[in-house]
N, C-alpha and C. Protein backbone atom coordinates (compact mmCIF):
# COMPACT_ATOMS: atom_id res chain seq x y z
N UNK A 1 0.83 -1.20 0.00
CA UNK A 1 0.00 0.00 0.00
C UNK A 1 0.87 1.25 0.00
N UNK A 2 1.69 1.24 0.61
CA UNK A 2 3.20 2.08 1.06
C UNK A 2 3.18 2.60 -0.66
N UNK A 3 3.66 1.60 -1.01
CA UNK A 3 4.23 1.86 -2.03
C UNK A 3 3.41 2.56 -3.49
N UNK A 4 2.11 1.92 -3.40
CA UNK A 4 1.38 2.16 -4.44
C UNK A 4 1.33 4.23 -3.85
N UNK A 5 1.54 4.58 -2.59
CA UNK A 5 0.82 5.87 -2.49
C UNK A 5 2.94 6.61 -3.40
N UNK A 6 3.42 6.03 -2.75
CA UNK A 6 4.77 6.88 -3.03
C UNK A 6 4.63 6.49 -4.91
N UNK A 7 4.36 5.91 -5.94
CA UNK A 7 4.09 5.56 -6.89
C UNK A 7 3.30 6.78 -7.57
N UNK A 8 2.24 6.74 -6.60
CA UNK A 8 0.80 8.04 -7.13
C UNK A 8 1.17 9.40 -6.62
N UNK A 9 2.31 9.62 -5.74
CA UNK A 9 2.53 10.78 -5.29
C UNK A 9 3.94 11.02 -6.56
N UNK A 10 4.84 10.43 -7.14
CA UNK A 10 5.83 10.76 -7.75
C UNK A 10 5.46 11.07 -9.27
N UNK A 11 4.05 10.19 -9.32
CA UNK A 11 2.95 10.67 -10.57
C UNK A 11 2.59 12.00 -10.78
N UNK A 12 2.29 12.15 -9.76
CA UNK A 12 1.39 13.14 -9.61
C UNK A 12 2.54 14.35 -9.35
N UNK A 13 3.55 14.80 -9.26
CA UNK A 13 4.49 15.48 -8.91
C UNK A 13 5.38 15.47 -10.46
N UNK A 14 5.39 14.69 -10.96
CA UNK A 14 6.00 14.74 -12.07
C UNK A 14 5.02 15.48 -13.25
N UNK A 15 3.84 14.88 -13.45
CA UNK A 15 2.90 15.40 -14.06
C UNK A 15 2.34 17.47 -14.05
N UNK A 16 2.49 17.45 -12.17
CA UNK A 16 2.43 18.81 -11.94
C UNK A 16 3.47 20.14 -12.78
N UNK A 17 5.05 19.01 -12.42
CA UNK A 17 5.82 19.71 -13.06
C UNK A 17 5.78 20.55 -14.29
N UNK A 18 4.73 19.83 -15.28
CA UNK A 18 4.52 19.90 -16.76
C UNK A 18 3.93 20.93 -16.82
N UNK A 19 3.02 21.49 -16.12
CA UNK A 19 2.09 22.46 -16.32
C UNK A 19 2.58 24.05 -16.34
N UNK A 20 1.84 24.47 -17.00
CA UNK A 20 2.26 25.91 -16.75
C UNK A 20 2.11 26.51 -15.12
N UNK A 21 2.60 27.40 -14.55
CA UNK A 21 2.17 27.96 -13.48
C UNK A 21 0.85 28.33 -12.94
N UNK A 22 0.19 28.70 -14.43
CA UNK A 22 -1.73 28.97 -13.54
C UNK A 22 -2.30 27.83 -13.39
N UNK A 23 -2.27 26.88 -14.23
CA UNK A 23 -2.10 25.50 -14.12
C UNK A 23 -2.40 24.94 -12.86
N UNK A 24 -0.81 25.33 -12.47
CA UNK A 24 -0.38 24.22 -10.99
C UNK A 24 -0.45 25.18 -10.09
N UNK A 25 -1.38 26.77 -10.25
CA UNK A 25 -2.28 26.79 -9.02
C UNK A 25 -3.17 26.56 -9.02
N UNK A 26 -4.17 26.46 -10.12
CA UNK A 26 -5.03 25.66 -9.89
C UNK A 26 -5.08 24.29 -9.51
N UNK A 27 -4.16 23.27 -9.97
CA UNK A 27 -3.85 22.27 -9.10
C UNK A 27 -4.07 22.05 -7.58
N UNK A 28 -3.36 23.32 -7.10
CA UNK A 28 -3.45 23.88 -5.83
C UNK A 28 -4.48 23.71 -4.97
N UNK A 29 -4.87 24.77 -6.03
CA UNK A 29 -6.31 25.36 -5.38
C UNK A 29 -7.34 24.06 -5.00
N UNK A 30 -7.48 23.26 -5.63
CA UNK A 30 -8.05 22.32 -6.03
C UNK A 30 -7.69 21.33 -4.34
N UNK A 31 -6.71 20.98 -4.29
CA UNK A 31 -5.87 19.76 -3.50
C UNK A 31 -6.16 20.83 -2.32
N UNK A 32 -6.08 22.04 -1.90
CA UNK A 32 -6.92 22.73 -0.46
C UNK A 32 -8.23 22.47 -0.42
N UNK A 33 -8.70 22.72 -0.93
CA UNK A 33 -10.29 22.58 -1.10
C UNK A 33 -10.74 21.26 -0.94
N UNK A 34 -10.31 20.10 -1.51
CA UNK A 34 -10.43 18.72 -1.06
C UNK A 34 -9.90 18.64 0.23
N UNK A 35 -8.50 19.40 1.17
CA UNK A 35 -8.13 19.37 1.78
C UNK A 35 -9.26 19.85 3.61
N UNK A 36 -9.43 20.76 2.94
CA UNK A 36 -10.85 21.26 3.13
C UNK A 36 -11.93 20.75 3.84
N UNK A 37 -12.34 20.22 2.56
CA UNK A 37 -13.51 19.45 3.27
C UNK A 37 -13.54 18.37 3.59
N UNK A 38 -13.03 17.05 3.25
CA UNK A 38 -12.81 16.22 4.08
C UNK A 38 -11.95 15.74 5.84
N UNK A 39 -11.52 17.31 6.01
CA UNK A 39 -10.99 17.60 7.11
C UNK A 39 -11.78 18.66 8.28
N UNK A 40 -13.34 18.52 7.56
CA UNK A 40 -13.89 19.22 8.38
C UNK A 40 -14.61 18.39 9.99
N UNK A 41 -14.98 19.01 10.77
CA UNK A 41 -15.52 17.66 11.98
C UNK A 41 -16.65 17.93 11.41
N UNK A 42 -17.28 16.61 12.00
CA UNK A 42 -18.76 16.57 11.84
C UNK A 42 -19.61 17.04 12.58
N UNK A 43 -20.44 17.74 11.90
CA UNK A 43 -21.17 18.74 13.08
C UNK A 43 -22.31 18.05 13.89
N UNK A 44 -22.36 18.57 15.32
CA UNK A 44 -22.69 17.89 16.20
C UNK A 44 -24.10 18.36 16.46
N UNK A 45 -25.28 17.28 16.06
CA UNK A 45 -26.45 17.48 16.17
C UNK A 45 -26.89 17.73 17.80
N UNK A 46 -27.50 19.26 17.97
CA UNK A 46 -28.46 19.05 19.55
C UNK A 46 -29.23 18.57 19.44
N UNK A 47 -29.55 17.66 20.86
CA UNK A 47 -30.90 17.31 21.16
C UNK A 47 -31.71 18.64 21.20
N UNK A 48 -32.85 17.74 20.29
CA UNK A 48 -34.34 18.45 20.73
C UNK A 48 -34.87 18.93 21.84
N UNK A 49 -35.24 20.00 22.20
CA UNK A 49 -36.55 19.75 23.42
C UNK A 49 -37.25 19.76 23.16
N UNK A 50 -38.48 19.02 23.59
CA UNK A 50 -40.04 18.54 23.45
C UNK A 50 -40.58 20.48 24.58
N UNK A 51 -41.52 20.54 23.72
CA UNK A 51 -42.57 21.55 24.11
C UNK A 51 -41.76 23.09 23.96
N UNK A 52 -40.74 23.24 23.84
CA UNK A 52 -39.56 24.53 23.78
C UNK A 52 -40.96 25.64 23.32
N UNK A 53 -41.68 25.38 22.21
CA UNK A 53 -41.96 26.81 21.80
C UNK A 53 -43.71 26.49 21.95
N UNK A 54 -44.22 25.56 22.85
CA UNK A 54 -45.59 25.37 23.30
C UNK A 54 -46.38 26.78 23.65
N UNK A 55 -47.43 26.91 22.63
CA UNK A 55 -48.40 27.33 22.60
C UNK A 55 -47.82 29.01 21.99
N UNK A 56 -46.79 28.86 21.14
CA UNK A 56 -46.38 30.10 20.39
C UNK A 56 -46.98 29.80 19.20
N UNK A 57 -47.27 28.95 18.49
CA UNK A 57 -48.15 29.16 17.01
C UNK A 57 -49.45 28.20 17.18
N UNK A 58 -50.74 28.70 16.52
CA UNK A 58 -51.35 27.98 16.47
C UNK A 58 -51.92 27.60 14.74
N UNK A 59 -53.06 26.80 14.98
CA UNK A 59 -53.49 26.21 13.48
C UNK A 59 -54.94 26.66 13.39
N UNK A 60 -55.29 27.22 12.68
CA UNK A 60 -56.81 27.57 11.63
C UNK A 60 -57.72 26.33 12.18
N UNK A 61 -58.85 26.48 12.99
CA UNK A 61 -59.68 24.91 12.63
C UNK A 61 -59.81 24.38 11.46
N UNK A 62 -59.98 25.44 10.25
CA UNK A 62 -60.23 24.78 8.63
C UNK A 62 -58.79 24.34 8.31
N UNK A 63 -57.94 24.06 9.08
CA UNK A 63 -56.66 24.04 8.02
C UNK A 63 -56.95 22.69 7.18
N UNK A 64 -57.52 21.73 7.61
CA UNK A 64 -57.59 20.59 6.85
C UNK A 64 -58.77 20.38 5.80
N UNK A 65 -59.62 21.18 5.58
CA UNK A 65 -60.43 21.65 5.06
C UNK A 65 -60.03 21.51 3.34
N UNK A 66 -60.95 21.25 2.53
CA UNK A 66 -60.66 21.50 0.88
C UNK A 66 -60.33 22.92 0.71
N UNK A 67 -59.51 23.30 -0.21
CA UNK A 67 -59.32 24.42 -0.67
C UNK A 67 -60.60 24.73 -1.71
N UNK A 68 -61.09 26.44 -2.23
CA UNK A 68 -62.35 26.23 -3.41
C UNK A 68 -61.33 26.08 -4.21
N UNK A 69 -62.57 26.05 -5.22
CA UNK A 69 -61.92 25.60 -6.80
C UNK A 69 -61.13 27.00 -7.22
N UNK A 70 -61.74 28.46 -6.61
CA UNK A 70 -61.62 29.59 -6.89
C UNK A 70 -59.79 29.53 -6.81
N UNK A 71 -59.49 29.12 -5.85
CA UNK A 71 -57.97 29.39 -5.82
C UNK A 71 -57.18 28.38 -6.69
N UNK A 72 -57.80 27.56 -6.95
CA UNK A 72 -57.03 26.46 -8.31
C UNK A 72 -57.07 27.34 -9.38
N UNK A 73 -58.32 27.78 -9.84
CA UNK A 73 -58.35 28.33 -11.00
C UNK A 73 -58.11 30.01 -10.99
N UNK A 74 -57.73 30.24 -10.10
CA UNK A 74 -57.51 31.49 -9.83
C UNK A 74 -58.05 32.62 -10.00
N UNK A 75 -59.40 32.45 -9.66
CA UNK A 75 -60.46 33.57 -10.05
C UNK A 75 -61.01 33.95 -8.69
N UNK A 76 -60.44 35.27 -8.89
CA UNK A 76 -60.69 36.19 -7.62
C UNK A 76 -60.07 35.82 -6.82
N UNK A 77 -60.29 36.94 -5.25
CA UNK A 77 -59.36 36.36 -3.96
C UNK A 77 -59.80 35.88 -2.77
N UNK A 78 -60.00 34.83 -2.21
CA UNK A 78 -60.32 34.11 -1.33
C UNK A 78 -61.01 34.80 -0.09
């Protein structure tokens, strides 16, 4: 395994060489950015609290109610 990475790293270093300079910052740029984000922690979900915002919103009795046809077809305003 050793070996296959020193193999893909002397690849990849030789290959870089070739490029022009905007090139191989973009190269760069590229190999931070992967660097980046797979080096970020994983963000740490809070627990919930049950009832936190009890009795701050409520619901319409009709909310479950059919909508009219008026607002499908869009004639006039409700």
């Amino acid at each position: 395994m050793a070996e296959q990475v020193v193999d893909t790293t002397s690849e990849l270093i030789t290959k870089l060489q070739t490029l022009p300079p905007q090139q191989q910052q973009q190269v760069l740029d590229f190999v931070e950015f992967l660097a980046q984000k797979y080096n970020q922690a994983p963000e740490i979900k809070k627990k919930r609290v049950m009832g936190l915002h009890k009795g701050k919103i409520w619901m319409s009795d009709d909310f479950n109610d059919p909508l009219p046809d008026e607002l499908w077809m869009g004639k006039g305003v409700l």
